[in-house]
N, C-alpha and C. Protein backbone atom coordinates (compact mmCIF):
# COMPACT_ATOMS: atom_id res chain seq x y z
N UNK A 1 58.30 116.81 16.05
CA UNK A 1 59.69 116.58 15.76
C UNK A 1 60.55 117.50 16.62
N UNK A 2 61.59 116.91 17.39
CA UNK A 2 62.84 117.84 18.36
C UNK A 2 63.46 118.93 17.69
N UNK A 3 63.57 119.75 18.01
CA UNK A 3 64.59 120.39 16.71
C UNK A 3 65.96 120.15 17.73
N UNK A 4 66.96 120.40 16.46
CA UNK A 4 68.85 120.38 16.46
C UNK A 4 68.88 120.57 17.63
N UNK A 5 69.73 119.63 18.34
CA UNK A 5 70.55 120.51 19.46
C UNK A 5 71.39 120.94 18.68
N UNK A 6 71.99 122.50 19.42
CA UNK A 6 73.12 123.59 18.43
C UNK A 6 74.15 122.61 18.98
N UNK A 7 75.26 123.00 18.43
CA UNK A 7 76.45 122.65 19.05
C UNK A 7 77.37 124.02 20.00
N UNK A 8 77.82 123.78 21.41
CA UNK A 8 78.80 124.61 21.74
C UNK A 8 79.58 124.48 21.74
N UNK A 9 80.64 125.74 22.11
CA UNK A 9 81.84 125.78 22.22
C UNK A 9 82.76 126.59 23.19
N UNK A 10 83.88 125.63 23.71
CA UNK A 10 84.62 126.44 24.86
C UNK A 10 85.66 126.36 24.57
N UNK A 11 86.85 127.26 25.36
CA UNK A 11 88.14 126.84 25.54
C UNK A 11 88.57 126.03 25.10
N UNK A 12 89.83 125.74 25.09
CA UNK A 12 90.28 125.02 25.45
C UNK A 12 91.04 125.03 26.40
N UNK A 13 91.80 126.46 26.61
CA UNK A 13 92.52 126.28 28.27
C UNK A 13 91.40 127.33 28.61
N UNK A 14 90.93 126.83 29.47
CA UNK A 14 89.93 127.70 30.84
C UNK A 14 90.55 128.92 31.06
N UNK A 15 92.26 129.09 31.56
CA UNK A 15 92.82 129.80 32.00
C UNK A 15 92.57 131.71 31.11
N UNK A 16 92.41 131.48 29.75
CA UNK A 16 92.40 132.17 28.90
C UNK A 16 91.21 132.80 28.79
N UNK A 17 91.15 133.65 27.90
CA UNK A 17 89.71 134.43 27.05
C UNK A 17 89.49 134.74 25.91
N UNK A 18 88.31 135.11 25.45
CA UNK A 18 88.30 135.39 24.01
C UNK A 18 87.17 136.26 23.62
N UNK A 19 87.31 137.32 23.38
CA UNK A 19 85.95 138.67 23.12
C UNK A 19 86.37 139.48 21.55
N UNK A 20 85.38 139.25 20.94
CA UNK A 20 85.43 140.23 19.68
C UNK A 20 84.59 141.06 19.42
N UNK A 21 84.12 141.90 18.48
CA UNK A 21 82.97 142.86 18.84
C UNK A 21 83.31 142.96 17.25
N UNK A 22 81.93 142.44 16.48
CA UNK A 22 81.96 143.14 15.23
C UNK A 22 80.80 144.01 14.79
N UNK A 23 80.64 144.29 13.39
CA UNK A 23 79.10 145.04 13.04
C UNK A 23 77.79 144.49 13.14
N UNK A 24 78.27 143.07 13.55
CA UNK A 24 76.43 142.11 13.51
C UNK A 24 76.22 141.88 15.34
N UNK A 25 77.84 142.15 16.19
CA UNK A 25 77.49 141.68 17.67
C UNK A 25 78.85 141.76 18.37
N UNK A 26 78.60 141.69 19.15
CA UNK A 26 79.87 140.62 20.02
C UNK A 26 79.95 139.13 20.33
N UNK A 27 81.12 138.81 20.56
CA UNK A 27 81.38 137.23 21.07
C UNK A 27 82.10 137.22 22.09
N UNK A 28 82.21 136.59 23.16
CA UNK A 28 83.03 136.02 24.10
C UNK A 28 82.80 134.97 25.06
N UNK A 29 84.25 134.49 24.99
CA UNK A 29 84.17 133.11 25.91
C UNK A 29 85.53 133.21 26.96
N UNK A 30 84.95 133.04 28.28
CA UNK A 30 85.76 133.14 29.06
C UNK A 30 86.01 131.81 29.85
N UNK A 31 87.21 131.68 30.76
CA UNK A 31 86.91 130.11 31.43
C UNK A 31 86.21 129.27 31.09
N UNK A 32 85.64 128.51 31.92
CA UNK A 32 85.04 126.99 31.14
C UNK A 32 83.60 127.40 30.61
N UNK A 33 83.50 128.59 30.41
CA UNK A 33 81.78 129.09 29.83
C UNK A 33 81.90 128.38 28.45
N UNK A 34 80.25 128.00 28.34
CA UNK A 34 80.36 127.44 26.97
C UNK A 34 78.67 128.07 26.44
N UNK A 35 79.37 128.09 24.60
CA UNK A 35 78.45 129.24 24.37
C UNK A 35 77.63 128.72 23.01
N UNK A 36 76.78 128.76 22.05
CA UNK A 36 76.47 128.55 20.98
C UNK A 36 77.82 129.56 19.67
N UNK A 37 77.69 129.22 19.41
CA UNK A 37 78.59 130.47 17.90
C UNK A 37 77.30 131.12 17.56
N UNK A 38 77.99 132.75 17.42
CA UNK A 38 76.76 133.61 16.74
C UNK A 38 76.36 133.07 15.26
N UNK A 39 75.09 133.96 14.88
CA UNK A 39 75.00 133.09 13.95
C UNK A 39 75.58 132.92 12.54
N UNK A 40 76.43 134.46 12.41
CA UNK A 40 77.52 134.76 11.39
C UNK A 40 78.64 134.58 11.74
N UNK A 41 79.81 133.40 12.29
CA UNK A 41 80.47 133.89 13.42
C UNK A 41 82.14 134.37 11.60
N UNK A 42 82.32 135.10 12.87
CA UNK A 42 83.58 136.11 12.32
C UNK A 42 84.60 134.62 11.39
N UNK A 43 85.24 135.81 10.39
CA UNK A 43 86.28 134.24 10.46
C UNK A 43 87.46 134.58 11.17
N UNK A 44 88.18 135.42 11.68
CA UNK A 44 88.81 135.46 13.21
C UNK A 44 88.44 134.01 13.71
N UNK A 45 86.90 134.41 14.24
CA UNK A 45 86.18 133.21 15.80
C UNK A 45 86.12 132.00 14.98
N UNK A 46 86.31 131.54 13.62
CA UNK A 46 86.46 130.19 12.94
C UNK A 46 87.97 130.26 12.92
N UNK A 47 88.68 130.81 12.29
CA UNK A 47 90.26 130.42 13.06
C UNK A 47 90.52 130.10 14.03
N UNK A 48 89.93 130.59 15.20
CA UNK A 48 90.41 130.07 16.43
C UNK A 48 89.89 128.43 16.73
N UNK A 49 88.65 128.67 16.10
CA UNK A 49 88.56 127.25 16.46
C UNK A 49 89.00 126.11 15.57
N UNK A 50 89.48 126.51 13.84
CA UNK A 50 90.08 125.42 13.32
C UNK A 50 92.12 125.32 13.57
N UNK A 51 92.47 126.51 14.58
CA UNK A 51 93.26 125.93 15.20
C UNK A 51 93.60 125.49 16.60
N UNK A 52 92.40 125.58 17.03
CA UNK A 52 92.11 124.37 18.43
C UNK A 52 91.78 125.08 19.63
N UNK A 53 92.07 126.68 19.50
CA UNK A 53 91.56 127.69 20.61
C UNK A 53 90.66 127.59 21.45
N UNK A 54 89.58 127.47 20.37
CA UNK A 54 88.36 126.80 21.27
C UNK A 54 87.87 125.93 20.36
N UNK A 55 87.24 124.70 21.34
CA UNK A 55 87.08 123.86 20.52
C UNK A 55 85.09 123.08 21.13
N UNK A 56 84.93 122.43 20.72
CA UNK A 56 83.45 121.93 20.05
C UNK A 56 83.32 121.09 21.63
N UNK A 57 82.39 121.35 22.44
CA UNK A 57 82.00 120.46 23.65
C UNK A 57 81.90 119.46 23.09
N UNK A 58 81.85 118.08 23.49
CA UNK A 58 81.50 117.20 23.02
C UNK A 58 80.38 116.18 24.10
């Protein structure tokens, strides 16, 4: 059996960035890099993406 593809996530404007650093890691996404979400991700790094910051490759 395959396992999951994860889902990633980038930008949405390339132009921008995004780095956090908490007690379990860091995160960042820069230009069109696209990344998995850690596996606790912050809820900061879920705000950004349920208001469109970065959003879900498709």
């Amino acid at each position: 059996m395959a396992a999951a593809k994860k889902k990633k996530y980038k930008l949405k404007d390339p132009t921008t960035q995004f780095a956090e650093v908490t007690s379990e890691g860091s995160f960042s996404l820069a230009g069109k890099q696209e990344k998995e979400l850690p596996k606790n991700p912050s809820q900061e790094l879920l705000k950004r993406i349920e208001v469109g910051f970065i959003e879900e490759v498709e």
